[in-house]
Structure formats: C-alpha cells, structure tokens
PDB file of N, CA and C in Angstrom:
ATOM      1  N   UNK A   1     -23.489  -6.777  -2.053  1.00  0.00           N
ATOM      2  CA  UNK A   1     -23.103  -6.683  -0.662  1.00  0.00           C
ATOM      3  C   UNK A   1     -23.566  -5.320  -0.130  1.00  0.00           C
ATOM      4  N   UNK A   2     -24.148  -5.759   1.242  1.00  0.00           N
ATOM      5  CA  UNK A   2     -24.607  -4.239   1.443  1.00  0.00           C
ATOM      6  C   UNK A   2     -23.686  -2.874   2.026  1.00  0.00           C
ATOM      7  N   UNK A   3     -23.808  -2.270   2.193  1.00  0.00           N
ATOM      8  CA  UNK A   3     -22.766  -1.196   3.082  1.00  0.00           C
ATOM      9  C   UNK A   3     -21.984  -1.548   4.552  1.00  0.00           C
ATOM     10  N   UNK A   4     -23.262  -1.757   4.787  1.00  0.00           N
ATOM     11  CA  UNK A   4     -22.676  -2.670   6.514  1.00  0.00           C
ATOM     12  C   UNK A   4     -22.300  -3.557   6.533  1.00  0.00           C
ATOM     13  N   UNK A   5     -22.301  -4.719   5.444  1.00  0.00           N
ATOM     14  CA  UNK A   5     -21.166  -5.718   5.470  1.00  0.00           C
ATOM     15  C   UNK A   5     -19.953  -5.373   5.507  1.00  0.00           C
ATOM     16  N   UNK A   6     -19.508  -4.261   4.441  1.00  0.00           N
ATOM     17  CA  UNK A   6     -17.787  -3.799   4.039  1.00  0.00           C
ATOM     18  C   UNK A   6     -17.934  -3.058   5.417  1.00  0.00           C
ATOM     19  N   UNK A   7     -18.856  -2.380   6.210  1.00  0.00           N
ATOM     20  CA  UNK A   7     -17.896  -1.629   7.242  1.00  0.00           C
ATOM     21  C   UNK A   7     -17.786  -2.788   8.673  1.00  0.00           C
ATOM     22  N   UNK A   8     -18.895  -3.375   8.740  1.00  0.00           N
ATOM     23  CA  UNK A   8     -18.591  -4.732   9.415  1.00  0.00           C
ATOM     24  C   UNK A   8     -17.258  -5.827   9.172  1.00  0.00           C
ATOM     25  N   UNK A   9     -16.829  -5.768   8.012  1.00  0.00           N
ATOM     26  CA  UNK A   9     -15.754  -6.546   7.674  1.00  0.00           C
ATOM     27  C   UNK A   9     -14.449  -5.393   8.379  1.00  0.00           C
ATOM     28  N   UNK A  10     -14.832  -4.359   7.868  1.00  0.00           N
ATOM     29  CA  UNK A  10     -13.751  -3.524   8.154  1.00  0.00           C
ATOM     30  C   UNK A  10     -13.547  -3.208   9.621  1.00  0.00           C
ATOM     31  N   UNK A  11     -14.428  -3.228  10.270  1.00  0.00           N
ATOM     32  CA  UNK A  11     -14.564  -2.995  12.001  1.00  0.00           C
ATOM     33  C   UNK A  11     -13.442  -4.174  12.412  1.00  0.00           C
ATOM     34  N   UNK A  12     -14.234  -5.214  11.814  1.00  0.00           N
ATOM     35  CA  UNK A  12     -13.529  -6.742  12.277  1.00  0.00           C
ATOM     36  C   UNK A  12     -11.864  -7.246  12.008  1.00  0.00           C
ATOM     37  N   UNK A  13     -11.634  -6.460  10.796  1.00  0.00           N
ATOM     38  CA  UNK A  13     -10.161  -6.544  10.922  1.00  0.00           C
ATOM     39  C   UNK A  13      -9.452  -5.482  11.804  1.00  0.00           C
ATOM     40  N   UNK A  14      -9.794  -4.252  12.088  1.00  0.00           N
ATOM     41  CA  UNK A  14      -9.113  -3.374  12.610  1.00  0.00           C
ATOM     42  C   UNK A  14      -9.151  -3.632  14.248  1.00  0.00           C
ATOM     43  N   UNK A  15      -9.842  -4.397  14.354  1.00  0.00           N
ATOM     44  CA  UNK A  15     -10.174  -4.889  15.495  1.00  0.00           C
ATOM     45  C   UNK A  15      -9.237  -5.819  16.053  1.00  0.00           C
ATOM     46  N   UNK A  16      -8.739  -6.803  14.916  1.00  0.00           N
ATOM     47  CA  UNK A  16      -8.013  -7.614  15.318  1.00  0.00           C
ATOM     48  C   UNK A  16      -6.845  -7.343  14.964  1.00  0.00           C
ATOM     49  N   UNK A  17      -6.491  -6.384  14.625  1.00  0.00           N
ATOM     50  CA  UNK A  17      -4.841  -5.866  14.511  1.00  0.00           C
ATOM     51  C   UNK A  17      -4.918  -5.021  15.709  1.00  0.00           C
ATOM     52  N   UNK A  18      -5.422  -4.446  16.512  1.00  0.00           N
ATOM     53  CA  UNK A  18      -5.652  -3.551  17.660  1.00  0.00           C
ATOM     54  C   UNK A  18      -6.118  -4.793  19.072  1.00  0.00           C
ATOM     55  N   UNK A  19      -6.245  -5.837  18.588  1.00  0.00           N
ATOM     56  CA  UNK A  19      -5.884  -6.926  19.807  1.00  0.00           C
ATOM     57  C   UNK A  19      -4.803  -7.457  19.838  1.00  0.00           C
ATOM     58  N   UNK A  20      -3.973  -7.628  18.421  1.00  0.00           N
ATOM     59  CA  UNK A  20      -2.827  -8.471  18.309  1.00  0.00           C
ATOM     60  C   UNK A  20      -1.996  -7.326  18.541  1.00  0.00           C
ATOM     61  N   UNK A  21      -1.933  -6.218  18.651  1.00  0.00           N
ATOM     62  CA  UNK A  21      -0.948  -5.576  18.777  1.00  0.00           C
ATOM     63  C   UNK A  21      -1.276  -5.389  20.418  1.00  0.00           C
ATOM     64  N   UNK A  22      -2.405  -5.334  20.555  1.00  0.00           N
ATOM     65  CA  UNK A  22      -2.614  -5.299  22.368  1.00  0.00           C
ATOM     66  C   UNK A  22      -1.775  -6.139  22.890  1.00  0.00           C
ATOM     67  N   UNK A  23      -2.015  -7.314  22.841  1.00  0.00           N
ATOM     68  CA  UNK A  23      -1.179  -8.910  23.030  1.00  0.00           C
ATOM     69  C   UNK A  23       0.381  -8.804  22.761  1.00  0.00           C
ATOM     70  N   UNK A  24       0.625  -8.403  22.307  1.00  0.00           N
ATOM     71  CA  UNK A  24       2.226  -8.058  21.506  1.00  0.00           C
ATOM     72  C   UNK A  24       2.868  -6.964  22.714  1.00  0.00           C
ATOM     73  N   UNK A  25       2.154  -5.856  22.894  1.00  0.00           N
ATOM     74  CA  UNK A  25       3.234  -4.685  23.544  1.00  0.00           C
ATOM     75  C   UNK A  25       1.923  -5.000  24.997  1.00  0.00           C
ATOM     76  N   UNK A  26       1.661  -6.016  25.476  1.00  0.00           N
ATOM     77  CA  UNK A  26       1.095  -6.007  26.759  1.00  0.00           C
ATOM     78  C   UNK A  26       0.509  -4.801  27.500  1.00  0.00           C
ATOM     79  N   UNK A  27      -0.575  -4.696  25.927  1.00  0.00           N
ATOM     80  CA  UNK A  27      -1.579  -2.971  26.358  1.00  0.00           C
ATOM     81  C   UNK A  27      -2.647  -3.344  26.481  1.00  0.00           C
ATOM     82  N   UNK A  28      -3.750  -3.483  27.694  1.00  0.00           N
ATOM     83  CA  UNK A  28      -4.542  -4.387  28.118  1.00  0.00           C
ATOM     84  C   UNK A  28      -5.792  -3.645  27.230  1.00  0.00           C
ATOM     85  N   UNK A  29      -5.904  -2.361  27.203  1.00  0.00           N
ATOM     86  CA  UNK A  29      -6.710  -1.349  26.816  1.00  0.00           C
ATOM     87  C   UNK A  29      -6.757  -1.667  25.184  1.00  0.00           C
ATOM     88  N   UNK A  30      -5.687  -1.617  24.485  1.00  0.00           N
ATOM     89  CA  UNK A  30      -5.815  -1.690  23.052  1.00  0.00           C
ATOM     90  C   UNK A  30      -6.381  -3.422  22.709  1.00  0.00           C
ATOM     91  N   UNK A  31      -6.013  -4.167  23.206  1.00  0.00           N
ATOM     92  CA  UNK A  31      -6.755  -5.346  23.389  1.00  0.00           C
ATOM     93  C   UNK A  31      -7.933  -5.389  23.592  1.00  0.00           C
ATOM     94  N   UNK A  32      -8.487  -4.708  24.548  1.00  0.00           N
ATOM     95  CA  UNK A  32     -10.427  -4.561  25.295  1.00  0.00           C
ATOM     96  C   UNK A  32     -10.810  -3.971  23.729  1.00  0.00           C
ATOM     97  N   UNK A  33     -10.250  -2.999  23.491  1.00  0.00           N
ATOM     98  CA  UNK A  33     -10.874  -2.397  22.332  1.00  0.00           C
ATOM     99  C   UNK A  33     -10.712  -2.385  20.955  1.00  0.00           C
ATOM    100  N   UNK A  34      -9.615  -3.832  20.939  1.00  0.00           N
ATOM    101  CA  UNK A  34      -9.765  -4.914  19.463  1.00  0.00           C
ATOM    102  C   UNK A  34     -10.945  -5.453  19.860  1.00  0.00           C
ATOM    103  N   UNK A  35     -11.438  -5.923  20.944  1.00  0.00           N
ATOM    104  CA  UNK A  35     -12.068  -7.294  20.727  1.00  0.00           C
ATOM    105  C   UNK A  35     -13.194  -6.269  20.840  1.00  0.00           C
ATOM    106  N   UNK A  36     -13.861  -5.386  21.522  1.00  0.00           N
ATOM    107  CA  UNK A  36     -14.932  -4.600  21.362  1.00  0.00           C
ATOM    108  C   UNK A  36     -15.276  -4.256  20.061  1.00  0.00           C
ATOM    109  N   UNK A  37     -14.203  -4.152  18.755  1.00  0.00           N
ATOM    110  CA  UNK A  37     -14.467  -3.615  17.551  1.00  0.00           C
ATOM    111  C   UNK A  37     -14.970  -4.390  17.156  1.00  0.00           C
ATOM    112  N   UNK A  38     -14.136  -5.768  17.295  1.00  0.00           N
ATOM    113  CA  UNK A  38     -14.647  -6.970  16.242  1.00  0.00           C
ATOM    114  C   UNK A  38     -16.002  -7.264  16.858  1.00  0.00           C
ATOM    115  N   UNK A  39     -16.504  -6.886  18.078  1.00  0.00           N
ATOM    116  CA  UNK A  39     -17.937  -7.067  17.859  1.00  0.00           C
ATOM    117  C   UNK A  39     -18.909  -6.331  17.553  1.00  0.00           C
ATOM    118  N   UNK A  40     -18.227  -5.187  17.702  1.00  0.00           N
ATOM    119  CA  UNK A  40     -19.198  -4.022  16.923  1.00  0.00           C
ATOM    120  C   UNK A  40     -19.039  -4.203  14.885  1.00  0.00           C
ATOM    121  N   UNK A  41     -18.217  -4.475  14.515  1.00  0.00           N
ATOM    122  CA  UNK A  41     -18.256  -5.441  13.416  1.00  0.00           C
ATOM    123  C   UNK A  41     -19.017  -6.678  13.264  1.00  0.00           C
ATOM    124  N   UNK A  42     -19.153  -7.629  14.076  1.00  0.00           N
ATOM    125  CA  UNK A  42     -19.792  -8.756  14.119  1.00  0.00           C
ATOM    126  C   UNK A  42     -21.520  -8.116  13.781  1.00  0.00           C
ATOM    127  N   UNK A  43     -21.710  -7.028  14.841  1.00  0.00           N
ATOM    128  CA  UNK A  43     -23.392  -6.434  14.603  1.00  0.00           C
ATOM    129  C   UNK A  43     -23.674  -6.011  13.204  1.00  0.00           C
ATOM    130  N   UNK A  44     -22.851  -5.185  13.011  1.00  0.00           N
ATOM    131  CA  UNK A  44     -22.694  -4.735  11.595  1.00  0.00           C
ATOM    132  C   UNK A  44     -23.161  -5.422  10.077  1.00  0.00           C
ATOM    133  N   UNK A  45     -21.783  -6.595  10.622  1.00  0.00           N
ATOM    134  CA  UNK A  45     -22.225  -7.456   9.441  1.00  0.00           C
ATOM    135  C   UNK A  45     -23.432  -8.253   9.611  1.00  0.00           C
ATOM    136  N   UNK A  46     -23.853  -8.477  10.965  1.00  0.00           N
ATOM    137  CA  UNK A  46     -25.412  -8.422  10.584  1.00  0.00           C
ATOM    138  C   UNK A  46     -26.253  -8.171  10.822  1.00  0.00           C
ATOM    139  N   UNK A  47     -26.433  -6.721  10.814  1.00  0.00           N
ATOM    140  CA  UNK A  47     -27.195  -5.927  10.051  1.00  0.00           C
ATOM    141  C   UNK A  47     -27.765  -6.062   8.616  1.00  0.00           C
ATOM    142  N   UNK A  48     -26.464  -5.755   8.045  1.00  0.00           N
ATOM    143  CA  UNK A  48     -25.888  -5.758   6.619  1.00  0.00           C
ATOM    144  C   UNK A  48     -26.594  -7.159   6.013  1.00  0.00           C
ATOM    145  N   UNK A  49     -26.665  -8.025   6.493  1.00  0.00           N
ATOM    146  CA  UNK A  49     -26.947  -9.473   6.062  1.00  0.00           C
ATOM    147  C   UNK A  49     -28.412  -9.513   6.337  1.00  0.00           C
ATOM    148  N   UNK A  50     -28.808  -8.783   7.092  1.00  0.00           N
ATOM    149  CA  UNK A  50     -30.556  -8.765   7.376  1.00  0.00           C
ATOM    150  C   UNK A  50     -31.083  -7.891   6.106  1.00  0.00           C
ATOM    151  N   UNK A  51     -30.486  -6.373   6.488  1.00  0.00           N
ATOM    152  CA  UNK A  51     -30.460  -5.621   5.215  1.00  0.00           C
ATOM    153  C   UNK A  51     -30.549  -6.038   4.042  1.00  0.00           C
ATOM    154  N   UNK A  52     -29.660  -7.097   3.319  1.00  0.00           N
ATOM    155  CA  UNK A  52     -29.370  -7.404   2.219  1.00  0.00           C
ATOM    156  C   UNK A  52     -30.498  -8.506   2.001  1.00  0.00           C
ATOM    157  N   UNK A  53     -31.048  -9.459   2.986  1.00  0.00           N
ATOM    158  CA  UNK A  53     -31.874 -10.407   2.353  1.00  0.00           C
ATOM    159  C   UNK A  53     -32.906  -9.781   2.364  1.00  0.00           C
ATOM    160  N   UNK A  54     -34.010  -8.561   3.348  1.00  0.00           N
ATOM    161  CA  UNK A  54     -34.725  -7.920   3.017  1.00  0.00           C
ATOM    162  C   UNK A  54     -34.949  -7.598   1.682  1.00  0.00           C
ATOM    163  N   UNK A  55     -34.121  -6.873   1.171  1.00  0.00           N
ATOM    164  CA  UNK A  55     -33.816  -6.032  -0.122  1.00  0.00           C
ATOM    165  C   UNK A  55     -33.812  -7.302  -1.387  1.00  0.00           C
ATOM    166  N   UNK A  56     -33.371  -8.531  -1.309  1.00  0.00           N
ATOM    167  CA  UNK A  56     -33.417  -9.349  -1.574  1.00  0.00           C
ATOM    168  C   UNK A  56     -35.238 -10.044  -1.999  1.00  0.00           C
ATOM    169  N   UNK A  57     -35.506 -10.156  -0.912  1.00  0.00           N
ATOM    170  CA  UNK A  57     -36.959 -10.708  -0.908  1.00  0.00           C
ATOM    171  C   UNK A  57     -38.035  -9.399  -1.197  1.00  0.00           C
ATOM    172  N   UNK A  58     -37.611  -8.066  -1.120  1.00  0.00           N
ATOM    173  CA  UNK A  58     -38.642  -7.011  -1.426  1.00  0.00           C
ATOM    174  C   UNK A  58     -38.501  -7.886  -2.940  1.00  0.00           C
ATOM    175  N   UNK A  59     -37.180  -7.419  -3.889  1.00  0.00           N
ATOM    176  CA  UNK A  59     -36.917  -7.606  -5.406  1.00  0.00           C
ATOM    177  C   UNK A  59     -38.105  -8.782  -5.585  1.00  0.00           C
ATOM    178  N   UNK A  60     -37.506 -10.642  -4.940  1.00  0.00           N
ATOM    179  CA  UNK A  60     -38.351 -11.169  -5.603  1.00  0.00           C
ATOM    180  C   UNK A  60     -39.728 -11.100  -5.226  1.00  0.00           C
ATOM    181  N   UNK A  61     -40.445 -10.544  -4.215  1.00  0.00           N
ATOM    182  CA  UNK A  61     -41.382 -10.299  -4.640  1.00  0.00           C
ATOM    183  C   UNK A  61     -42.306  -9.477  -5.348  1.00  0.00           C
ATOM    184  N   UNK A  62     -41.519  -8.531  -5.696  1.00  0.00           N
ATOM    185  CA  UNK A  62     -41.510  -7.646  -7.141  1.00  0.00           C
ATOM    186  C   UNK A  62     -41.491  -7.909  -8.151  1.00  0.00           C
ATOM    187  N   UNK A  63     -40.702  -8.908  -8.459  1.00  0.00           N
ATOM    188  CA  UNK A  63     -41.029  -9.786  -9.261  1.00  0.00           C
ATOM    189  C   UNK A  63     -41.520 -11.180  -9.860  1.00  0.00           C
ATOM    190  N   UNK A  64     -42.418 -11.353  -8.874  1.00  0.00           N
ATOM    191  CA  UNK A  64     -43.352 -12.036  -8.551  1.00  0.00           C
ATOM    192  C   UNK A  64     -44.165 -11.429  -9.176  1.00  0.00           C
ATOM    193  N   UNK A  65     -44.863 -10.679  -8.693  1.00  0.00           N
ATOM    194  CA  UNK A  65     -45.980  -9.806  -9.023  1.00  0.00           C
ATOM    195  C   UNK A  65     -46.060  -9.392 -10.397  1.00  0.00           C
ATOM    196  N   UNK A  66     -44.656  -9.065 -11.445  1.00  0.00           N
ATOM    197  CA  UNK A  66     -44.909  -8.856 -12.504  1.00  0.00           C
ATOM    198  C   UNK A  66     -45.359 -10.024 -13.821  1.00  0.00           C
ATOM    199  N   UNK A  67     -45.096 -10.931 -13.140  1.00  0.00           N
ATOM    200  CA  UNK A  67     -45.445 -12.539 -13.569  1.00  0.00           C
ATOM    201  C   UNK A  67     -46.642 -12.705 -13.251  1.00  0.00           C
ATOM    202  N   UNK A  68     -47.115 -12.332 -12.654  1.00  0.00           N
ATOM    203  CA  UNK A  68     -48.655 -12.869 -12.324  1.00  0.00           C
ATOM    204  C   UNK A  68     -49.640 -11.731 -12.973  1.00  0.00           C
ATOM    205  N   UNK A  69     -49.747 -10.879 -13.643  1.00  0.00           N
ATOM    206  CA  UNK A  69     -49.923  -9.834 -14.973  1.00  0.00           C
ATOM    207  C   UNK A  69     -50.317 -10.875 -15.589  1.00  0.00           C
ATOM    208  N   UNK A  70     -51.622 -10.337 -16.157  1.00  0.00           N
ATOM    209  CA  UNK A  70     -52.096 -10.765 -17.417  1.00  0.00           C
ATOM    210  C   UNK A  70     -51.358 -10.083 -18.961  1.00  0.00           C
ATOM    211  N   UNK A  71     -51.533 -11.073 -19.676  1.00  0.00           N
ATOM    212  CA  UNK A  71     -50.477 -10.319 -20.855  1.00  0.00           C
ATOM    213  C   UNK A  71     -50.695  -9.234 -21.235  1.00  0.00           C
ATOM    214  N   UNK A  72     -50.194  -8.362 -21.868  1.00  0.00           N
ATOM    215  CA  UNK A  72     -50.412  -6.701 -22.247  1.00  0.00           C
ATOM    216  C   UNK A  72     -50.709  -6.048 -20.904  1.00  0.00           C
ATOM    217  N   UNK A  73     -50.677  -6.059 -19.573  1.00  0.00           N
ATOM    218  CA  UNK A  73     -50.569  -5.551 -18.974  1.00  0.00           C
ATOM    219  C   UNK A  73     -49.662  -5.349 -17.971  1.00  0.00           C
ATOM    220  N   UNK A  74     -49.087  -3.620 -17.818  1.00  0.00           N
ATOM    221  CA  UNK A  74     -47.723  -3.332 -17.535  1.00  0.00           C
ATOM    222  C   UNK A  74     -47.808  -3.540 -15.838  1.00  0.00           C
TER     223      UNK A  74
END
C-alpha cells in the first residue's frame, strides 16, 4: 500500500467524524470541512492507487526483461 493510500484513508475518516459531529451540534462549518476532507482524501487515495500500480508495472516490467536474458547472462 502506498503512502497516500493510509493518508487518504486517514483524511477520509477524519473527515467524517468532523461532518457527523457537524450534523450533531448544528456547526455548518465543521460539516463543509468534513466533507471537504473526505475529498481531499478521496484524491489522495488516488493518487496512491495510480502511484502504486505504476510502481507495480515499472517491477513487472523489470522483470520481464530479466526473463528474456539469455542464460549466463546477468
């Protein structure tokens, strides 16, 4: 998992305890800026998910390439 997933996950819950508590004590402001988190979380995590399959597809085609080596050669 990449970095920006866990802080994307983490945006996204704090987000939604800072709307539900908006909703709860009728604070219009802490609400705007639950739901603003959870989408600045939402970007995050994908990021993180672009990030990660990049990094993903660099590997296999890294290792790709070491398969296609003729034998004895590193």
């Amino acid at each position: 998992m990449d970095k920006k997933n866990l802080e994307g996950k983490i945006d996204k819950r704090k987000g939604q305890v800072k709307e539900v508590g908006g909703v709860a004590t009728d604070n219009r402001d802490w609400e705007a800026e639950g739901k603003l988190e959870q989408i600045k979380g939402n970007v995050k995590e994908g990021l993180g998910n672009l990030r990660q399959g990049i990094k993903d597809k660099l590997d296999e085609l890294d290792g790709n390439k070491d398969e296609n080596l003729p034998p004895g050669k590193p």
